[in-house]
C-alpha atoms as a PDB file:
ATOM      1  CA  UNK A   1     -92.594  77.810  33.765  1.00  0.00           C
ATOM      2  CA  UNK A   2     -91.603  75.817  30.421  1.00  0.00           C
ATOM      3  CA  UNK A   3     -92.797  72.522  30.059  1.00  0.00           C
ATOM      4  CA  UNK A   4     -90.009  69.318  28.988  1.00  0.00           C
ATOM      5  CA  UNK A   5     -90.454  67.592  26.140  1.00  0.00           C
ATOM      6  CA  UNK A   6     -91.541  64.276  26.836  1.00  0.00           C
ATOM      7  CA  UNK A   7     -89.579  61.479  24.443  1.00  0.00           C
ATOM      8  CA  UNK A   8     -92.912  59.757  24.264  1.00  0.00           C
ATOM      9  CA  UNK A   9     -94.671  62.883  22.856  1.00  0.00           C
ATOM     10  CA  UNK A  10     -96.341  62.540  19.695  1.00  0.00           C
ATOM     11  CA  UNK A  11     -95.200  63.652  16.403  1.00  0.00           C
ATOM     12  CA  UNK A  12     -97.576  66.664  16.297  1.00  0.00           C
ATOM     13  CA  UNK A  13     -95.672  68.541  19.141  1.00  0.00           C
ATOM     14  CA  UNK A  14     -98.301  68.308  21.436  1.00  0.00           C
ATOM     15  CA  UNK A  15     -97.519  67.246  24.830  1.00  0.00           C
ATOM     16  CA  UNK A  16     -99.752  64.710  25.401  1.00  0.00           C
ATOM     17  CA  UNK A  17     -98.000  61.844  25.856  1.00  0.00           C
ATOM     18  CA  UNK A  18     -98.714  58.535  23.031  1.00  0.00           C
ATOM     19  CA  UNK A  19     -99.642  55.823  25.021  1.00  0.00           C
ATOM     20  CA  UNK A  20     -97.783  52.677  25.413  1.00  0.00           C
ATOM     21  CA  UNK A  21     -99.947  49.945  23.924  1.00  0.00           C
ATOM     22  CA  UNK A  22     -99.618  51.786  20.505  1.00  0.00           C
ATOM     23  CA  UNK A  23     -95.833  51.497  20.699  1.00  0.00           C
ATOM     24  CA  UNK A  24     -95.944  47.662  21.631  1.00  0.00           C
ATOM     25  CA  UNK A  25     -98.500  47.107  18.631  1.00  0.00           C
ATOM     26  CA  UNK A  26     -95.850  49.049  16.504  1.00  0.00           C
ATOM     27  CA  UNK A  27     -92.943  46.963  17.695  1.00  0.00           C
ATOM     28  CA  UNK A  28     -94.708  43.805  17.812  1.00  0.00           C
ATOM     29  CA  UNK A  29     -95.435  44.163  14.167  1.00  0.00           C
ATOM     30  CA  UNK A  30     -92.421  45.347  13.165  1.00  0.00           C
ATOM     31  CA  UNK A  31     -90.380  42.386  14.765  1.00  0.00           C
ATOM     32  CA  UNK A  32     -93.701  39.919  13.258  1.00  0.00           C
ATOM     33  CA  UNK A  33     -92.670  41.609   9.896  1.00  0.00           C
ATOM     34  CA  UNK A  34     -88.646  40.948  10.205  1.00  0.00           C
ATOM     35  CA  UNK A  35     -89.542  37.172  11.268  1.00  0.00           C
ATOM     36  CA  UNK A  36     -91.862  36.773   8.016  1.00  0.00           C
ATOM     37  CA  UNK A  37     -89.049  38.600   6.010  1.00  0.00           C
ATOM     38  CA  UNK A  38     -86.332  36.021   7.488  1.00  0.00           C
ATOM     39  CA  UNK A  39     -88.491  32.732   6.719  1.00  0.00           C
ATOM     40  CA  UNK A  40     -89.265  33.651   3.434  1.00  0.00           C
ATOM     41  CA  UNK A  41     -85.350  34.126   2.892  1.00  0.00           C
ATOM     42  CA  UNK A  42     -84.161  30.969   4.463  1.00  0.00           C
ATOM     43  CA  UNK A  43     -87.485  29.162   2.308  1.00  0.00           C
ATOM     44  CA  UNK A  44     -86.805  30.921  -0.925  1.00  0.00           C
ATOM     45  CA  UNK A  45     -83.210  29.271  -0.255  1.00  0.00           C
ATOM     46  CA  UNK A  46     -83.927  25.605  -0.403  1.00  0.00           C
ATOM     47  CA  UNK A  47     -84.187  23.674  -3.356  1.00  0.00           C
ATOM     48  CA  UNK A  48     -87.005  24.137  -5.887  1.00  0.00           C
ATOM     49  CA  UNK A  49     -87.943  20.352  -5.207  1.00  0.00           C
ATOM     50  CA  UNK A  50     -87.797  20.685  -1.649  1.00  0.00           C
ATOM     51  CA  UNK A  51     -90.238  23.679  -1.871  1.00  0.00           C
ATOM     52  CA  UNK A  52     -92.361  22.008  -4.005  1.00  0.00           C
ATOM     53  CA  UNK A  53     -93.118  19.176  -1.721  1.00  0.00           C
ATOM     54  CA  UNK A  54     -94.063  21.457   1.353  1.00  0.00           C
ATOM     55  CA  UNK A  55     -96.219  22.913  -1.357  1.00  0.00           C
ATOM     56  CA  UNK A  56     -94.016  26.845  -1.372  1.00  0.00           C
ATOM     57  CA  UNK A  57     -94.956  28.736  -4.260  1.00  0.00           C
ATOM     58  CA  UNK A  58     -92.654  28.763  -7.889  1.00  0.00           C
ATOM     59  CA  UNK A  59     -91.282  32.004  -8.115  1.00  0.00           C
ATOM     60  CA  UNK A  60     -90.383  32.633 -11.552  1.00  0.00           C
ATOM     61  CA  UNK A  61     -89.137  35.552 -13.128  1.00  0.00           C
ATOM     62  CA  UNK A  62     -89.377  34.374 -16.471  1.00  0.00           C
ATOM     63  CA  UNK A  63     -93.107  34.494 -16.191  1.00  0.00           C
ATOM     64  CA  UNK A  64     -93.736  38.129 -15.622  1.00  0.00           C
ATOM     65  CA  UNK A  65     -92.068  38.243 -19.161  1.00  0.00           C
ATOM     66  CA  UNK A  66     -94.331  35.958 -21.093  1.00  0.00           C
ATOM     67  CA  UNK A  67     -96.393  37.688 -23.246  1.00  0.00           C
ATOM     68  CA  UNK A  68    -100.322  37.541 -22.969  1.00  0.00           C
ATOM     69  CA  UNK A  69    -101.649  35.659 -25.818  1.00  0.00           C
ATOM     70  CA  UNK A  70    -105.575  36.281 -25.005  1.00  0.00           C
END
């Protein structure tokens, strides 16, 4: 008698199923990540002044070009 393919299997092709709390952690971190990802976007989009005074940090491209005098 064959055995089905379970969707859950894991990527080795065994047949033992991955349990659940290991995709939760996945997905909760992956939706934590897209949240972090969207705050930094709508942050990064304010006014420099305005993300100075909540104390953001500068990102400036011009200073990855400076070169080191020391």
């Amino acid at each position: 008698m064959s055995q089905i393919a379970s969707p859950f299997s894991g990527l080795s092709g065994s047949s033992r199923p991955v349990p659940l709390g290991r995709v939760a952690r996945l997905t909760r971190r992956l939706q934590d990540a897209w949240k972090r990802h969207r705050t930094e976007r709508a942050l990064e989009g304010m006014p420099f002044d305005l993300r100075k005074d909540i104390g953001w940090p500068a990102t400036d491209i011009d200073a990855d070009k400076t070169p080191n005098l020391s």
